[in-house]
Protein backbone atom coordinates (compact mmCIF):
# COMPACT_ATOMS: atom_id res chain seq x y z
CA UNK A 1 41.29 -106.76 -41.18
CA UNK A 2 37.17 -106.94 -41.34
CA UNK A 3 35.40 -106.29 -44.28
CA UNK A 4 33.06 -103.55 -44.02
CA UNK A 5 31.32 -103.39 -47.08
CA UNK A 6 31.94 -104.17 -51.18
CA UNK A 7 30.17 -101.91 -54.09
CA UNK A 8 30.54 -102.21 -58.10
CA UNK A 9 32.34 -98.81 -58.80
CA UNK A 10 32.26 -97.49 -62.19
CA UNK A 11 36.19 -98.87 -61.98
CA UNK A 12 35.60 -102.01 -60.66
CA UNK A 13 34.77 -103.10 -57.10
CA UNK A 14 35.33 -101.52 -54.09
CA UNK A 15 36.11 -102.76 -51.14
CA UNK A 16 35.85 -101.19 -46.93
CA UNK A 17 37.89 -102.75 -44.86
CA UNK A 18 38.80 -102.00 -41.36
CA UNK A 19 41.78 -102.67 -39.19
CA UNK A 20 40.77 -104.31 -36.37
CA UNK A 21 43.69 -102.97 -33.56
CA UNK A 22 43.79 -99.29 -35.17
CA UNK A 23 40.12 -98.68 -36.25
CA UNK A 24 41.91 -97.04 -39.23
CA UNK A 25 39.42 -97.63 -42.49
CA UNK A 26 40.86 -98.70 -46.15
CA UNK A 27 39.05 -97.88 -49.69
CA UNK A 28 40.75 -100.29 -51.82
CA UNK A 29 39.25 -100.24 -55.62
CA UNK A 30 40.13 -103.12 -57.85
CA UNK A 31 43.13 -104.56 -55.22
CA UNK A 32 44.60 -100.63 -54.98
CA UNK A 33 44.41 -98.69 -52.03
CA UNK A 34 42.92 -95.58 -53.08
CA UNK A 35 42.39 -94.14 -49.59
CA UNK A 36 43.46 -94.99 -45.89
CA UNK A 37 41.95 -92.93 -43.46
CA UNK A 38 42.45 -92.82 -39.27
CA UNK A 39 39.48 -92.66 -36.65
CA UNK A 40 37.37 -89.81 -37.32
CA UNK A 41 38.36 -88.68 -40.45
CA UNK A 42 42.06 -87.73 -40.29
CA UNK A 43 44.68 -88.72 -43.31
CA UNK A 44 47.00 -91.69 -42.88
CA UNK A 45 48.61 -90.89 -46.30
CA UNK A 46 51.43 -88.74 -45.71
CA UNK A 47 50.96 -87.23 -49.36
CA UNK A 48 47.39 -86.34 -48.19
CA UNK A 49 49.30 -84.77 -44.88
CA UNK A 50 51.54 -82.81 -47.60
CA UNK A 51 48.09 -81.83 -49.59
CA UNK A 52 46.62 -80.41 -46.32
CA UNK A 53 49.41 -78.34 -45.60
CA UNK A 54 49.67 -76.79 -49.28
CA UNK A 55 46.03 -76.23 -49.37
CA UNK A 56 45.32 -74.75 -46.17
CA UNK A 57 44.36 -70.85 -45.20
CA UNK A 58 42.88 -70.68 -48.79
CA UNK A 59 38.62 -69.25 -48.00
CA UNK A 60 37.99 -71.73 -51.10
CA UNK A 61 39.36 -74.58 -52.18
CA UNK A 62 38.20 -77.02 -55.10
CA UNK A 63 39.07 -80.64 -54.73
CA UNK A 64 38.94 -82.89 -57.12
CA UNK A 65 38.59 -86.35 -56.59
CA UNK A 66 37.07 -88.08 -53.39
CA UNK A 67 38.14 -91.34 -52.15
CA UNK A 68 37.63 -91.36 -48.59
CA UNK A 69 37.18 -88.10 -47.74
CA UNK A 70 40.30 -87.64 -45.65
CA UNK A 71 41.37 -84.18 -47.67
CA UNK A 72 37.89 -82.33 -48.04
CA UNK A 73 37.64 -83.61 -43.95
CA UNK A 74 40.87 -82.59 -42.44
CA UNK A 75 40.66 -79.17 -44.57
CA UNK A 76 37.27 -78.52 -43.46
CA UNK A 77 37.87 -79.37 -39.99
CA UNK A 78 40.54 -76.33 -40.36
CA UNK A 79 37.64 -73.58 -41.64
CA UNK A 80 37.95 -73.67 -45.04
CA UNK A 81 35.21 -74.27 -47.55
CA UNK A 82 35.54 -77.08 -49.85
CA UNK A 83 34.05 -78.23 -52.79
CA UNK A 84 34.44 -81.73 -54.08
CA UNK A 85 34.10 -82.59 -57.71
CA UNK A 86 34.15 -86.10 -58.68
CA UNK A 87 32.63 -88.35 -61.79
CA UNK A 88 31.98 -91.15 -59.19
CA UNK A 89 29.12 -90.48 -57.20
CA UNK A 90 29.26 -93.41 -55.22
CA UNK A 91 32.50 -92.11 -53.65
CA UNK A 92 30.31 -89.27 -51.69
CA UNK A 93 28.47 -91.82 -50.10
CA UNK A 94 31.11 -93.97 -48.59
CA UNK A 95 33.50 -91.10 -47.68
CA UNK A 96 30.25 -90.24 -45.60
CA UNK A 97 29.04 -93.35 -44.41
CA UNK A 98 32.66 -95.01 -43.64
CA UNK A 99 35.00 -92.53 -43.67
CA UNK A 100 33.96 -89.79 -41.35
CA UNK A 101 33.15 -86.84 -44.08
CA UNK A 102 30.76 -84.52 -42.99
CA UNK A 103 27.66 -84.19 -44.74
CA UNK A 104 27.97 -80.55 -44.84
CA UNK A 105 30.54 -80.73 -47.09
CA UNK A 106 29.61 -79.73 -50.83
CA UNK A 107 29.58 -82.62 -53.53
CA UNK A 108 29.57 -82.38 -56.85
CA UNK A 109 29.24 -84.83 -59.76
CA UNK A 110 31.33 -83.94 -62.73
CA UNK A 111 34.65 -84.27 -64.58
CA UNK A 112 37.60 -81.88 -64.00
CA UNK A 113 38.27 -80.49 -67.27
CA UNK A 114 34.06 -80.20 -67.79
CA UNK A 115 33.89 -78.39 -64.61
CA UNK A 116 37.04 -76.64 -65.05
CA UNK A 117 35.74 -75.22 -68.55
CA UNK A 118 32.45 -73.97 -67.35
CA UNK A 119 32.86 -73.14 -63.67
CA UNK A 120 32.54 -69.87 -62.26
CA UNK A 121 35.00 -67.33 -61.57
CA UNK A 122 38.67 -68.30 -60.02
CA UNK A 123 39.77 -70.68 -56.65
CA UNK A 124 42.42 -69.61 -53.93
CA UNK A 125 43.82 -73.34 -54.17
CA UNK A 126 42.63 -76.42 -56.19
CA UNK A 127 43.71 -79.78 -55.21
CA UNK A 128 43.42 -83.15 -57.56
CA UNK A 129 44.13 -86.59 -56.20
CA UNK A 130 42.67 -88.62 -59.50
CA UNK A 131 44.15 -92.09 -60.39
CA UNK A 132 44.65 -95.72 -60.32
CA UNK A 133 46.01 -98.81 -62.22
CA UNK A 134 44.17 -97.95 -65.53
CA UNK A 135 44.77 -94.09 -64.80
CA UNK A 136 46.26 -92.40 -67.78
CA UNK A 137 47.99 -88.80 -66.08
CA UNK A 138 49.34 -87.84 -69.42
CA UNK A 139 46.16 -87.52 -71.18
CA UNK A 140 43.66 -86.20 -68.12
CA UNK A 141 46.89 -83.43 -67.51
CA UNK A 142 47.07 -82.35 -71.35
CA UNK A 143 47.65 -78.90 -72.13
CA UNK A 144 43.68 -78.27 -72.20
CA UNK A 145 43.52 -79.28 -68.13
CA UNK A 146 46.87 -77.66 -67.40
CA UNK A 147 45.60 -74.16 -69.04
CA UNK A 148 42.12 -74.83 -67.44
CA UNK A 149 43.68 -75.35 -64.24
CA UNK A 150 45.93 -72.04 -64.61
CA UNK A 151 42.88 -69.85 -65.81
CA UNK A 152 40.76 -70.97 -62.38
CA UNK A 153 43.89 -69.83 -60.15
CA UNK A 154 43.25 -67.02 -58.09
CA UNK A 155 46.33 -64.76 -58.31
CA UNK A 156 48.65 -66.02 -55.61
CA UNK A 157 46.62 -69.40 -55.66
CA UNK A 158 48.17 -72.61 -55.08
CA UNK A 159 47.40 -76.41 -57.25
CA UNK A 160 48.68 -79.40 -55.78
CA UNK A 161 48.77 -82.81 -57.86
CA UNK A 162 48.89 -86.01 -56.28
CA UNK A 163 50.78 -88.40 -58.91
CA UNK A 164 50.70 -92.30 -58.10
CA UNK A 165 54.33 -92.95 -58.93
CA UNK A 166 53.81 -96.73 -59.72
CA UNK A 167 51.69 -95.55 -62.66
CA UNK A 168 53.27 -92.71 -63.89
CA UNK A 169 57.47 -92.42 -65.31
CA UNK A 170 59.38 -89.16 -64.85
CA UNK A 171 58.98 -88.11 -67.79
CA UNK A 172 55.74 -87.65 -67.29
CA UNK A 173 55.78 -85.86 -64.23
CA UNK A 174 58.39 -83.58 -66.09
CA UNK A 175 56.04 -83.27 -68.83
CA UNK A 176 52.99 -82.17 -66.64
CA UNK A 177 55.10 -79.64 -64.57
CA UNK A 178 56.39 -78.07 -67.65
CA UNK A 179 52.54 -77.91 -69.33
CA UNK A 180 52.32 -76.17 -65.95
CA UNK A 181 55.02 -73.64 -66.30
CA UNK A 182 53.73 -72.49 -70.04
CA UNK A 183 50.58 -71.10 -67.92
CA UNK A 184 53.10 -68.68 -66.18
CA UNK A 185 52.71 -70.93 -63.20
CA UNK A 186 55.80 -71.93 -61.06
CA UNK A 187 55.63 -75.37 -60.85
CA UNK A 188 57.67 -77.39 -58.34
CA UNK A 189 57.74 -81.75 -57.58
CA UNK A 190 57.94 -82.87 -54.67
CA UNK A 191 58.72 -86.61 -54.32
CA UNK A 192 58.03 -89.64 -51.73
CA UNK A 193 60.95 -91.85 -50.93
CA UNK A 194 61.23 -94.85 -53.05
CA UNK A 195 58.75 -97.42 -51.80
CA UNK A 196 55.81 -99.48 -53.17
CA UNK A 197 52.85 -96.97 -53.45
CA UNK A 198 55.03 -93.99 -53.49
CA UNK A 199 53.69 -90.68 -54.36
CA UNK A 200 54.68 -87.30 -56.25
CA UNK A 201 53.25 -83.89 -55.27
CA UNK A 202 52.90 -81.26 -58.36
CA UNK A 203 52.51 -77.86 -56.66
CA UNK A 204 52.15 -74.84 -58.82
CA UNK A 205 51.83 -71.32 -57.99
CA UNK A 206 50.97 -67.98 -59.65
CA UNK A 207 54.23 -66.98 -57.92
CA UNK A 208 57.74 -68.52 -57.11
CA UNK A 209 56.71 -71.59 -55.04
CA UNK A 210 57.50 -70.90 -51.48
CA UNK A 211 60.46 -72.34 -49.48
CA UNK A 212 57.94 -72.84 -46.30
CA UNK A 213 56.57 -75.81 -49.23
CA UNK A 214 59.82 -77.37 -49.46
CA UNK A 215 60.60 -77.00 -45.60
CA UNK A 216 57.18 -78.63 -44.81
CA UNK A 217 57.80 -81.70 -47.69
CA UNK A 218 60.78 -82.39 -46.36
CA UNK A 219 59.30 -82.98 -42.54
CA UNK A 220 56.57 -85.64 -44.25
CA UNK A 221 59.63 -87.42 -46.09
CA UNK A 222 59.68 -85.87 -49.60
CA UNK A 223 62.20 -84.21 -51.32
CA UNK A 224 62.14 -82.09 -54.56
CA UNK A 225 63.10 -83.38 -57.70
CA UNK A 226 65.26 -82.35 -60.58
CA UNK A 227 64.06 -81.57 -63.91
């Protein structure tokens, strides 16, 4: 592995590292891999995989949360216009010095719920991939976000949560989904087989979620959980 580069994130440093036989790229904050991302831009996370494939075909799509990149890239490389919102502007610059994103895509620096509460009009699909070791999911998915998130929906719109499971019990995932459900959104998880780093997708719908979702979960290795 080669170091790349190191910067002092608002979350602690952050570290680009490289694997020397794949030329795959790693954004590691604080010891965590937040991001690993293949030659060019593509996803190595198979959650991000899953995110792409929920997202997709949507003419707008929000994203919040950066990283590397690897989302906002692999969505834009399939025509549809992204926005990325993040409260860490330092993340735009790496995704787009080390992690392939192109520097047509549109950056934003905010908050969720801030933008949420004062952006304009409604999104085809929104997609948030916020976290790490200090993360707290229960209080940046209260009811406020979960409403917010439900009001910026177009009307057959899709949201897709990415949920670190090593930071984040069932109950909480139960609790988000149901927050959710009270905006008349059908809300579904989709879960990562048990392994260190694991994830859990959210995806909620302004209609029954579809069983082409499930179908394509199950080909990246997740199944969908009970409640």
């Amino acid at each position: 592995m080669e170091i790349l580069a190191r910067f002092n994130g608002r979350n602690g440093q952050i570290t680009i590292a490289q694997e020397r036989k794949t030329g795959a790229r790693l954004y590691v904050e604080e010891g965590v891999k937040q991001s690993y991302v293949l030659p060019g831009g593509s996803p190595g996370f198979d959650y991000v995989r899953l995110m792409v494939r929920v997202l997709e075909g949507a003419p707008d799509i929000i994203l919040f949360g950066c990283g590397g990149g690897a989302l906002a890239s692999e969505l834009h490389k399939r025509g549809c216009r992204i926005r990325v919102v993040d409260d860490n502007p330092i993340s735009f610059e790496i995704a787009r010095r080390y992690f392939w994103m192109p520097s047509s895509i549109l950056c934003e620096v905010d908050g969720m719920a801030e933008f949420l509460e004062r952006g304009p009009g409604e999104y085809a699909a929104i997609g948030v991939d916020v976290g790490g070791p200090s993360f707290d999911y229960e209080s940046t998915f209260n009811a406020r976000t979960c409403a917010l998130l439900g009001r910026r929906l177009a009307s057959g719109g899709r949201v897709a949560i990415n949920i670190a499971r090593d930071w984040a019990q069932d109950a909480t995932l139960v609790r988000i989904a149901d927050r959710l459900l009270n905006e008349s959104l059908d809300a579904k998880i989709f879960e990562e087989a048990p392994r260190k780093g694991r994830s859990a997708l959210i995806v909620a719908t302004k209609q029954a979620t579809e069983t082409e979702i499930a179908t394509i979960a199950s080909s990246l290795g997740f199944r969908a959980a009970l409640r």
